[in-house]
Protein backbone atom coordinates (compact mmCIF):
# COMPACT_ATOMS: atom_id res chain seq x y z
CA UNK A 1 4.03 -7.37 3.47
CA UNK A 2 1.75 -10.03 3.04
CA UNK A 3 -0.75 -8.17 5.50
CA UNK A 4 -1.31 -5.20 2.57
CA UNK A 5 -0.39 -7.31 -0.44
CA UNK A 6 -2.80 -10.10 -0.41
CA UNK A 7 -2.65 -13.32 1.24
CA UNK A 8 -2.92 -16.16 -1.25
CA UNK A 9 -2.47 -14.03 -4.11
CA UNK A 10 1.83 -14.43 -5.89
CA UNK A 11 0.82 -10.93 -7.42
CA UNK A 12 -0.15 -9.52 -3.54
CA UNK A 13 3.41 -10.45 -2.32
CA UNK A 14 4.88 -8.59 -4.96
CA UNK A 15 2.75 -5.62 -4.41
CA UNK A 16 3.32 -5.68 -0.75
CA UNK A 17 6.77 -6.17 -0.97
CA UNK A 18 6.98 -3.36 -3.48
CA UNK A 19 4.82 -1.35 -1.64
CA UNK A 20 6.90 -1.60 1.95
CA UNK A 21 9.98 -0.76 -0.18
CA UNK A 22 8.88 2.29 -1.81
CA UNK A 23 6.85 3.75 1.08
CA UNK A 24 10.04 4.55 3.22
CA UNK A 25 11.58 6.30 0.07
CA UNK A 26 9.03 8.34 -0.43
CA UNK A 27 8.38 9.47 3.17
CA UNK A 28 12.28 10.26 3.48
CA UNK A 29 11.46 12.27 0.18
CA UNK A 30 8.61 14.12 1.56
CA UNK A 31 10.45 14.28 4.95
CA UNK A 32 13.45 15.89 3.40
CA UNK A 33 11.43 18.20 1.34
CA UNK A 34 9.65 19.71 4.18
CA UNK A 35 12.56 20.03 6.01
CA UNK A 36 11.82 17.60 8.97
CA UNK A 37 13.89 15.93 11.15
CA UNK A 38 14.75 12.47 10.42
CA UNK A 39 13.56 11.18 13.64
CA UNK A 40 10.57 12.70 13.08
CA UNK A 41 10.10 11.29 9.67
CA UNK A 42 10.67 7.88 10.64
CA UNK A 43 8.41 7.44 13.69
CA UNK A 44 6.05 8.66 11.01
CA UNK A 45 6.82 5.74 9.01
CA UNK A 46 6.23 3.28 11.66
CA UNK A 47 2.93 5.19 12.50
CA UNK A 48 1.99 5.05 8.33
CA UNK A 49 2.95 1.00 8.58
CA UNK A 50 0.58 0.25 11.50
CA UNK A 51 -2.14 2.07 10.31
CA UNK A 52 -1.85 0.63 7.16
CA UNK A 53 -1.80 -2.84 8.82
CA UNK A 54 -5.13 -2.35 10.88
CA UNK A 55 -6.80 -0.71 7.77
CA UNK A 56 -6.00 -3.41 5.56
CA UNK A 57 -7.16 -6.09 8.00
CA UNK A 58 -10.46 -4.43 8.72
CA UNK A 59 -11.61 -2.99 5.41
CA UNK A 60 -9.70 -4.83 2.33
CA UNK A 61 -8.76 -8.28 3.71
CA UNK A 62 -7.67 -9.58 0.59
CA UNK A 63 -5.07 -6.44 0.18
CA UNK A 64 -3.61 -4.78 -2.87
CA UNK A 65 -3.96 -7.51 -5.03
CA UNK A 66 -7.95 -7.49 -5.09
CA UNK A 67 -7.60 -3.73 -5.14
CA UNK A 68 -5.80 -4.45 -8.41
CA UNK A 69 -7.69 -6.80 -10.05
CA UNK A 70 -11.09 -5.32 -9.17
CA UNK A 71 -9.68 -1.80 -10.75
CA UNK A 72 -8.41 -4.34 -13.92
CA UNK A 73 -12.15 -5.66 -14.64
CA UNK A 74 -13.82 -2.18 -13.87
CA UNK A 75 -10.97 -0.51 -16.27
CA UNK A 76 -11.66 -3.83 -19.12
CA UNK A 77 -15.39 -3.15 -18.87
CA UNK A 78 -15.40 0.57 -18.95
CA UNK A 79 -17.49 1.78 -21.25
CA UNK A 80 -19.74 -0.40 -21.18
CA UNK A 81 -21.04 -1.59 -17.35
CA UNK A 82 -23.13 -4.54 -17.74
């Protein structure tokens, strides 16, 4: 949770936390709407969480929070890049 939400960031354990809780939902929602078996759709959930893991460590080490904030100052300064 902390891995993908941010460490050092309160906003990056919400989003973390938020995000581990919602993933799951949705992939039984996808699951079920394909019409897959529910074994298969959750080793495909464990598969989803460790990749997640590894890409979050090796490409965005400061997680979902920076992700958010650096979308919040590209969104503020929009028009007008400096």
């Amino acid at each position: 949770m902390i891995i993908i939400g941010g460490m050092g960031a309160l906003l990056g354990a919400f989003l973390g936390a938020a995000f581990i809780v919602l993933l799951p939902i949705g992939l039984n929602f996808a699951a079920h709407a394909l019409s897959l078996p529910s074994s298969v759709a959750s080793h495909l959930e464990m598969m989803l969480f460790g990749a997640l893991i590894v890409t979050f460590l090796l490409f965005e080490s400061h997680g979902l929070a920076r992700i958010w904030r650096t979308a919040k100052h590209k969104l503020l300064i929009w028009p007008f890049p400096r």
